[in-house]
C-alpha atoms as a PDB file:
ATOM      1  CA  UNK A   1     173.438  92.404  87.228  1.00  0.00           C
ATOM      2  CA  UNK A   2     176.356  93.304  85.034  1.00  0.00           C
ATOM      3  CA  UNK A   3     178.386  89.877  84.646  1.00  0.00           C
ATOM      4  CA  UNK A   4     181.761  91.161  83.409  1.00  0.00           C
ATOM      5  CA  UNK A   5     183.984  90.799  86.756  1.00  0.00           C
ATOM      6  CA  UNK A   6     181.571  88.827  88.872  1.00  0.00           C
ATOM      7  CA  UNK A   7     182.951  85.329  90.227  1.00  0.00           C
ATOM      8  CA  UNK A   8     180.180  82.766  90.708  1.00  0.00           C
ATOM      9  CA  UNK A   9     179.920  79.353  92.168  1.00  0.00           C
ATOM     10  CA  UNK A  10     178.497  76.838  89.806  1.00  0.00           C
ATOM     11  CA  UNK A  11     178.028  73.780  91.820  1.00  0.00           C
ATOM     12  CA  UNK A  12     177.440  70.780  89.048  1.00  0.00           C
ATOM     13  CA  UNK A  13     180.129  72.404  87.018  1.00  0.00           C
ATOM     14  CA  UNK A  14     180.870  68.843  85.750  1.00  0.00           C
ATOM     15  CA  UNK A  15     177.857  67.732  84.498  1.00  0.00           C
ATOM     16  CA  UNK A  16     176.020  69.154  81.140  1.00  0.00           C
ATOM     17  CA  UNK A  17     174.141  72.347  82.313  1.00  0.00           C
ATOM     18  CA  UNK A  18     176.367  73.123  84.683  1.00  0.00           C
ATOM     19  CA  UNK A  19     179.130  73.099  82.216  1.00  0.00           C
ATOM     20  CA  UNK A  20     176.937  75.045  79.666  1.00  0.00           C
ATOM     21  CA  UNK A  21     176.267  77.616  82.387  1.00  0.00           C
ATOM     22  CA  UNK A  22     180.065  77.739  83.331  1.00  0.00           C
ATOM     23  CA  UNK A  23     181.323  78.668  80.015  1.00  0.00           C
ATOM     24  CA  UNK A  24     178.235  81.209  79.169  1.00  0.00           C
ATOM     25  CA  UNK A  25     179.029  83.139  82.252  1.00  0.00           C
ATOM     26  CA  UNK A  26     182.643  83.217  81.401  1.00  0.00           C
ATOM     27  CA  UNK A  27     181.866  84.411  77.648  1.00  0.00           C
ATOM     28  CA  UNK A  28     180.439  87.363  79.852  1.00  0.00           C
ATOM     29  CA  UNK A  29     183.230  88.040  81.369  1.00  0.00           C
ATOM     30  CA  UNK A  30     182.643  86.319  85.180  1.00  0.00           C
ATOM     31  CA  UNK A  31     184.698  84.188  87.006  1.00  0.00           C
ATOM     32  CA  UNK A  32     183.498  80.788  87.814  1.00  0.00           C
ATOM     33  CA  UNK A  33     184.857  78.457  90.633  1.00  0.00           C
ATOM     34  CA  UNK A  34     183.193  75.175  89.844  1.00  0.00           C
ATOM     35  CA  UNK A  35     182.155  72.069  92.016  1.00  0.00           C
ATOM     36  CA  UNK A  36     182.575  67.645  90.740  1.00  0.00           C
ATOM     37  CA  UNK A  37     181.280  65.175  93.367  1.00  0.00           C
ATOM     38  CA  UNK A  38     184.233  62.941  92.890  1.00  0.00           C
ATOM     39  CA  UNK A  39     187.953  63.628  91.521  1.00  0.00           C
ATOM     40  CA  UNK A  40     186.980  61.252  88.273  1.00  0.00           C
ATOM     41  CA  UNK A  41     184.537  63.810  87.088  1.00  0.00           C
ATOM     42  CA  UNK A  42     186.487  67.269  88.001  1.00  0.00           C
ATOM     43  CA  UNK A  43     188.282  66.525  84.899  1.00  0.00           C
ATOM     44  CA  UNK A  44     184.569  67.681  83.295  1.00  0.00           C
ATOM     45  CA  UNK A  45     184.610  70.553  84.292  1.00  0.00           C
ATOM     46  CA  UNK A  46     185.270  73.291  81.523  1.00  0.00           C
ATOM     47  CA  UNK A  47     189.269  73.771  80.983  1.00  0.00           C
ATOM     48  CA  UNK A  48     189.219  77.582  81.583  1.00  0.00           C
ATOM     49  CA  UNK A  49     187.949  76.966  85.129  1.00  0.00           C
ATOM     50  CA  UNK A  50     191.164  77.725  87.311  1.00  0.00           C
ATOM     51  CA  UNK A  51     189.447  76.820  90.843  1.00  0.00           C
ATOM     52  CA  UNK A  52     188.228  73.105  90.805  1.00  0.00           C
ATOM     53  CA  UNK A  53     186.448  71.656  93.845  1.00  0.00           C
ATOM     54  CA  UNK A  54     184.379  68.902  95.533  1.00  0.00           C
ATOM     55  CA  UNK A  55     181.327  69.181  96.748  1.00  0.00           C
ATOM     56  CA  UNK A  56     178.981  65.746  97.743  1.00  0.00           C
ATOM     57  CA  UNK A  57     175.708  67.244  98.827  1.00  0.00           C
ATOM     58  CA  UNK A  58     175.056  63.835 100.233  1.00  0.00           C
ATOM     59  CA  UNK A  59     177.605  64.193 103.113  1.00  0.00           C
ATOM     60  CA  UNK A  60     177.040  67.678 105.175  1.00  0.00           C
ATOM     61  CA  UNK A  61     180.546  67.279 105.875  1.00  0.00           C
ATOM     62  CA  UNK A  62     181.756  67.893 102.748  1.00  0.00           C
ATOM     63  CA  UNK A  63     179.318  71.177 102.220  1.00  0.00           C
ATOM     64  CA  UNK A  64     180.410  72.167 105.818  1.00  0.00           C
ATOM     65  CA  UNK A  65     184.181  71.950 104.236  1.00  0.00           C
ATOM     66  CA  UNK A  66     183.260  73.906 101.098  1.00  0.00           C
ATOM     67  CA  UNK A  67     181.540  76.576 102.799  1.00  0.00           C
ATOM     68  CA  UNK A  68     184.474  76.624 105.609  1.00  0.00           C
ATOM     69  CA  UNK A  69     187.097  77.293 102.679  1.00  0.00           C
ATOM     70  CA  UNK A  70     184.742  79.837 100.524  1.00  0.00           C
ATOM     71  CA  UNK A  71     183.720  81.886 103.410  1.00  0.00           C
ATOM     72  CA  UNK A  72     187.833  82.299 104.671  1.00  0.00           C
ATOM     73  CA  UNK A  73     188.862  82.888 101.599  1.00  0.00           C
ATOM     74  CA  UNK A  74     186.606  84.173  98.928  1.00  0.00           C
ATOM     75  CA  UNK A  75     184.220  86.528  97.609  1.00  0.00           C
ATOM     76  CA  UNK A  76     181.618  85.539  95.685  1.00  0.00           C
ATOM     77  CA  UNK A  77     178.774  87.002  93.810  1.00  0.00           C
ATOM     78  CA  UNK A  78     176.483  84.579  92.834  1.00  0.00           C
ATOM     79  CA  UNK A  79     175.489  80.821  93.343  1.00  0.00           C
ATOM     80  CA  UNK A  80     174.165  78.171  91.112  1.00  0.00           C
ATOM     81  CA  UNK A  81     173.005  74.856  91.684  1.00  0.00           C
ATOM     82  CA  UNK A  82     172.759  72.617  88.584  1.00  0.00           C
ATOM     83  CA  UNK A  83     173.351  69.799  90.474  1.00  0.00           C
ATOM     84  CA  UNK A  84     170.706  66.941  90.912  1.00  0.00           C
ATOM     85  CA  UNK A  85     169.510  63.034  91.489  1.00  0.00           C
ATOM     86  CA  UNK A  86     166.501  61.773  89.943  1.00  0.00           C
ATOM     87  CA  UNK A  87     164.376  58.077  90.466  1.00  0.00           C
ATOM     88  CA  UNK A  88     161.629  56.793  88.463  1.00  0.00           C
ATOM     89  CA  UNK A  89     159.214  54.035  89.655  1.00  0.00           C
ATOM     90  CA  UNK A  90     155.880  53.607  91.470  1.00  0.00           C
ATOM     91  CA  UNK A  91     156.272  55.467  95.229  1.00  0.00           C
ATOM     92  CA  UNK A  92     155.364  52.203  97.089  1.00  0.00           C
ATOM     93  CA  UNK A  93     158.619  50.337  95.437  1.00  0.00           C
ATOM     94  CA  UNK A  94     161.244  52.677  96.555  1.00  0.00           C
ATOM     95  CA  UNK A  95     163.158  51.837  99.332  1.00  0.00           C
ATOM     96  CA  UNK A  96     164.309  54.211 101.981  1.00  0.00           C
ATOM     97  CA  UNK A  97     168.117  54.498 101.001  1.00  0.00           C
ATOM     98  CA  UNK A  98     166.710  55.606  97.115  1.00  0.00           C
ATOM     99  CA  UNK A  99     164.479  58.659  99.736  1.00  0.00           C
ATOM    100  CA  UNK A 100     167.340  59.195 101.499  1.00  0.00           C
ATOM    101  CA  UNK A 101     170.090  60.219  98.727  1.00  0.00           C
ATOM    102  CA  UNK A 102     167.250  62.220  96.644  1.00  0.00           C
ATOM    103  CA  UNK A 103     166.339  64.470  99.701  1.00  0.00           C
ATOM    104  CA  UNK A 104     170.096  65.078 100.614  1.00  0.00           C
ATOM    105  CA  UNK A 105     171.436  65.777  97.013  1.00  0.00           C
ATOM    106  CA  UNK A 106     168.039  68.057  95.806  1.00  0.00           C
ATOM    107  CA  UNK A 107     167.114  69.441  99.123  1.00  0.00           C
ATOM    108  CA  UNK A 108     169.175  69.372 102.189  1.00  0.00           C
ATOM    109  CA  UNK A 109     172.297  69.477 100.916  1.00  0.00           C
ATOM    110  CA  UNK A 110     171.428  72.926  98.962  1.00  0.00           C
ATOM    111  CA  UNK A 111     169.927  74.460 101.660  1.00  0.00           C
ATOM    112  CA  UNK A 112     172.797  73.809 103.944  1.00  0.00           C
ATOM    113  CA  UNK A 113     175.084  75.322 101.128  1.00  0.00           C
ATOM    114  CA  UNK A 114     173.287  78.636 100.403  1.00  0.00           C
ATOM    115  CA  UNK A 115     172.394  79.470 103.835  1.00  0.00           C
ATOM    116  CA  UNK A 116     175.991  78.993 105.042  1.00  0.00           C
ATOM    117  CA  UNK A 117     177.518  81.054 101.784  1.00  0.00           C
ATOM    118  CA  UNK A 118     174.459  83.739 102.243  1.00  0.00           C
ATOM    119  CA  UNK A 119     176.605  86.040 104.851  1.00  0.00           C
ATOM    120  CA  UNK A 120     179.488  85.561 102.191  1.00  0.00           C
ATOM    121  CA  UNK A 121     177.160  86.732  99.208  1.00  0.00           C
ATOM    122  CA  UNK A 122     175.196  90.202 101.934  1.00  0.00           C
ATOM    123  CA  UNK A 123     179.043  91.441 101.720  1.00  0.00           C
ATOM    124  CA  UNK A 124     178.144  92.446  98.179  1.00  0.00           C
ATOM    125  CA  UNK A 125     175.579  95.399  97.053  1.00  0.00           C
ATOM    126  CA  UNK A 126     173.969  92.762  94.686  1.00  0.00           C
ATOM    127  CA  UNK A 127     173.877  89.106  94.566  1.00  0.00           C
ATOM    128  CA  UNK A 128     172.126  86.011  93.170  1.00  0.00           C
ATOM    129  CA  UNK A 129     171.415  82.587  94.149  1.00  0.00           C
ATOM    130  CA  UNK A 130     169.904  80.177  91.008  1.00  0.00           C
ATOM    131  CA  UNK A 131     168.811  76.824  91.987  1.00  0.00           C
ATOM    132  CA  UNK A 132     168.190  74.505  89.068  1.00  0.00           C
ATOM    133  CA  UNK A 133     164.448  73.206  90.524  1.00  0.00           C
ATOM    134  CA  UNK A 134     162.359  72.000  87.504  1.00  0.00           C
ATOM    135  CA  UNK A 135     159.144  71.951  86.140  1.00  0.00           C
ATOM    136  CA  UNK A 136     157.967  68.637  88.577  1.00  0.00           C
ATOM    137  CA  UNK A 137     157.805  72.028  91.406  1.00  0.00           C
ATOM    138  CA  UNK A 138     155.321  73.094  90.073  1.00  0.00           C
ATOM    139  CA  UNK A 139     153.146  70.169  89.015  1.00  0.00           C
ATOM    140  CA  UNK A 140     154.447  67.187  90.452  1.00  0.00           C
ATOM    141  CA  UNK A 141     153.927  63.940  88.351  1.00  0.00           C
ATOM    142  CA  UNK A 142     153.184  59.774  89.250  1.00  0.00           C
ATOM    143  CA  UNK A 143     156.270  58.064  88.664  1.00  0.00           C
ATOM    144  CA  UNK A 144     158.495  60.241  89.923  1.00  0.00           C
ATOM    145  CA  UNK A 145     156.968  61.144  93.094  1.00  0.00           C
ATOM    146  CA  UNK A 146     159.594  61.151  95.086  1.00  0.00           C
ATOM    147  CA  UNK A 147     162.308  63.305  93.181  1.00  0.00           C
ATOM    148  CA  UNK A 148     158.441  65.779  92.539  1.00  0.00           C
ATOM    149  CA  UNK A 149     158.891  65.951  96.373  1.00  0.00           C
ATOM    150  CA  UNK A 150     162.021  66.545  96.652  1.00  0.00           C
ATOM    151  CA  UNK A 151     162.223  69.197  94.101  1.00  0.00           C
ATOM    152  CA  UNK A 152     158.682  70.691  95.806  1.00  0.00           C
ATOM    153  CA  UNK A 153     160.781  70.883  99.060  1.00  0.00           C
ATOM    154  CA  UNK A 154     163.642  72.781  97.408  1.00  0.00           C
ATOM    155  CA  UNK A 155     161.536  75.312  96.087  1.00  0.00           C
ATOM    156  CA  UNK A 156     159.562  75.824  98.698  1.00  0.00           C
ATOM    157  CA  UNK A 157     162.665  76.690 101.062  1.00  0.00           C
ATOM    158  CA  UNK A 158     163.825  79.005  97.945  1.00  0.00           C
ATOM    159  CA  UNK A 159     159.984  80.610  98.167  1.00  0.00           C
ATOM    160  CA  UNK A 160     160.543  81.339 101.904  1.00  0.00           C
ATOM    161  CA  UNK A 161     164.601  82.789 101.634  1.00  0.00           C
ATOM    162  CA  UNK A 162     163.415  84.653  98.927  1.00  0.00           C
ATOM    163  CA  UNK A 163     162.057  87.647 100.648  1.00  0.00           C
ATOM    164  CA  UNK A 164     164.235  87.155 103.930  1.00  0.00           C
ATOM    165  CA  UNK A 165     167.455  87.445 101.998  1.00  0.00           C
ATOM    166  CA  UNK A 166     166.653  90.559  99.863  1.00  0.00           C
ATOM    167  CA  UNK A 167     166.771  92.951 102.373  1.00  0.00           C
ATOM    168  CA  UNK A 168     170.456  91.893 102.207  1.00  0.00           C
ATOM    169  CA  UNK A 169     170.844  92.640  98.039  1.00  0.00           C
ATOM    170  CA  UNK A 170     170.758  88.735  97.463  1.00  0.00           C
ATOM    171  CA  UNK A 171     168.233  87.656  94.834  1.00  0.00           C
ATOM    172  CA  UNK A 172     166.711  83.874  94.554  1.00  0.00           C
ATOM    173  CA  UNK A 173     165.253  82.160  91.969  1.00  0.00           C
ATOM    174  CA  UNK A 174     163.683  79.044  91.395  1.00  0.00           C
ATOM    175  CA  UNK A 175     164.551  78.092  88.088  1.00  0.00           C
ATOM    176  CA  UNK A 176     162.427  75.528  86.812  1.00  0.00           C
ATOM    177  CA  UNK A 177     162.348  74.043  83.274  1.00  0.00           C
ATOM    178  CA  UNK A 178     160.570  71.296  81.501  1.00  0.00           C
ATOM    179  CA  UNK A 179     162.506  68.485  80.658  1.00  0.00           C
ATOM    180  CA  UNK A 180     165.961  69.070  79.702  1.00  0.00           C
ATOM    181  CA  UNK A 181     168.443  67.150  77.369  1.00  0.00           C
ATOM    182  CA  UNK A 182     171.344  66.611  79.968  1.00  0.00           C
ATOM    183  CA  UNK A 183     171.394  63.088  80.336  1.00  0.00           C
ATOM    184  CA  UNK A 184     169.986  62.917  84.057  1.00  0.00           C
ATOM    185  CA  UNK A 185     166.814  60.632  83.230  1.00  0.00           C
ATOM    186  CA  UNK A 186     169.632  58.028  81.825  1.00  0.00           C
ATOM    187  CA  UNK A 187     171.499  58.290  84.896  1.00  0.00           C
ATOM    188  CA  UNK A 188     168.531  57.734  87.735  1.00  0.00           C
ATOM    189  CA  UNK A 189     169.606  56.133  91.159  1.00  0.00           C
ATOM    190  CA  UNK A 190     166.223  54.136  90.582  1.00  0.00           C
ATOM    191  CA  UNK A 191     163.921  52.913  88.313  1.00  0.00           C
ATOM    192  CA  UNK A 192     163.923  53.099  84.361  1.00  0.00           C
ATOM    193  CA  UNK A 193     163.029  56.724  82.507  1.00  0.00           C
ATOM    194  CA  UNK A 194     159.771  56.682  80.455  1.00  0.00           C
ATOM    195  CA  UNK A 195     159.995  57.692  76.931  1.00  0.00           C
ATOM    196  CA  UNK A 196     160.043  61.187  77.236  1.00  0.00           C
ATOM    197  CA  UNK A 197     159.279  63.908  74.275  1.00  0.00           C
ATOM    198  CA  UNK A 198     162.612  65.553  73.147  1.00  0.00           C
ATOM    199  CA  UNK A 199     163.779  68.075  75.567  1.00  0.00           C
ATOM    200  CA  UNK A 200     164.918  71.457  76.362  1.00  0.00           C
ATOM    201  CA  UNK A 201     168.729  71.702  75.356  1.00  0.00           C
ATOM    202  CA  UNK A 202     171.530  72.690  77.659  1.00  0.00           C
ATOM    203  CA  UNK A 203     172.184  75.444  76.104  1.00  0.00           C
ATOM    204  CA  UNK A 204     168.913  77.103  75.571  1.00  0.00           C
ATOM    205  CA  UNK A 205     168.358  76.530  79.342  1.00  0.00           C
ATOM    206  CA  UNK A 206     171.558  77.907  80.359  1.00  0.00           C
ATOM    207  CA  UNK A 207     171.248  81.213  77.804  1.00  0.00           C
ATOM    208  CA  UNK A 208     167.942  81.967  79.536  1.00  0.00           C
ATOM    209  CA  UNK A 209     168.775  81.588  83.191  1.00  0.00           C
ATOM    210  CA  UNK A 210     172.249  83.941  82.386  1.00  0.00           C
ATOM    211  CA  UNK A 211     169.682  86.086  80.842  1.00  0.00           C
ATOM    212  CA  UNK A 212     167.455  86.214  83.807  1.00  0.00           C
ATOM    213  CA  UNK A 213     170.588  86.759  86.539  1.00  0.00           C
ATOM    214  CA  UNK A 214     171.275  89.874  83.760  1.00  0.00           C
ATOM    215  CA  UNK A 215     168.219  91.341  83.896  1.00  0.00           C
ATOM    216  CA  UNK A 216     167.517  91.186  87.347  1.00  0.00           C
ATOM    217  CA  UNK A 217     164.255  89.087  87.156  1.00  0.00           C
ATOM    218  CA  UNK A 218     162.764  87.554  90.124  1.00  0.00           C
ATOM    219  CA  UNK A 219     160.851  84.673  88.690  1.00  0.00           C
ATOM    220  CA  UNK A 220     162.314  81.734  86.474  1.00  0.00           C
ATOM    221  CA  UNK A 221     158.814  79.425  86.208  1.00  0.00           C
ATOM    222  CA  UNK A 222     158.370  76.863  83.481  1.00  0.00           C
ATOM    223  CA  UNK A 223     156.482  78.850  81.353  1.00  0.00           C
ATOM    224  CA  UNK A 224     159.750  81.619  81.062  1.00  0.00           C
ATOM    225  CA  UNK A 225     161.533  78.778  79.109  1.00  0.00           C
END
């Protein structure tokens, strides 16, 4: 896919990667509309980024109101999720509510986004949803069961879209690094992060995943990174 021209939605725009991403896609000449959760963290979100919005995958309103507004009044050509919630802690001490807000920010609340923006994307001869899955997809780990699940349940709906979407010119990939340096494990909704090995940067993630919407690959595993 050539970039220069393209307008993408990078939901997470506020956060680390998703910020990284923005501001490598616009070095390539695309457009980015870009997604905070809350008003205090828009402000994150790189400066050259004209079209600001919210987006709280834990409420399916808001999604509903996002997609509402893109689909009347946009055209997009690509999607990606850098967006995410992570616990840590033994399975049998989290409590429902910690479940809850992992399965609606990793899973649910993706799923509801890209099939409602799909139609919006078939418009174009070529198109590209990224979601930002993680290594845990592909070999889930003790600890952090529950966001492994999670994650595992993304990709899995990702796995089945894949092939039932292309017929329409829209590509999907499961992008799934090791451990990244974004700041996530510091910010967990539960639990304490382990001492992990130094991580992936930002920016080498972001390079390769703009390199793999460029050349058209279909596969982003763990091992690509």
């Amino acid at each position: 896919m050539e970039l220069t021209g393209k307008k993408f939605l990078v939901v997470g725009a506020s956060g680390v990667l998703g910020a990284e991403l923005t501001k490598q896609l616009q070095e390539k000449g695309a457009t980015v509309l870009g997604t905070a959760r809350v008003n205090d963290t828009a402000g994150n979100i790189p400066s050259k980024v004209e079209i600001r919005l919210l987006l709280d995958f834990e409420s399916p309103e808001s999604v509903k109101t996002l997609t509402d507004y893109l689909l009347a009044s946009s055209e997009i050509d690509g999607i990606i999720n850098a967006s995410g919630l992570v616990a840590f802690g033994d399975a049998s001490a989290l409590d429902s509510e910690t479940i809850r807000r992992l399965m609606a920010v990793n899973t649910a609340g993706p799923m509801q986004l890209f099939s409602a923006l799909q139609p919006l994307l078939a418009k174009k001869d070529e198109s590209v949803i990224v979601n930002l899955t993680g290594v845990v997809a592909e070999t889930p780990l003790p600890g952090i069961a529950a966001y492994s699940a999670s994650k595992c349940a993304i990709d899995g709906f990702l796995t089945g879209v894949t092939r039932e979407w292309r017929r329409a010119g829209t590509r999907v990939l499961s992008a799934r690094p090791g451990h990244t340096e974004t700041g996530l494990a510091g910010r967990a909704i539960a639990g304490e992060a382990p001492n992990f090995p130094q991580g992936m940067t930002a920016q080498h993630v972001a390079t390769r995943i703009v390199q793999a919407i460029e050349s058209d690959e279909k596969e982003l595993p763990a091992s690509a990174f």
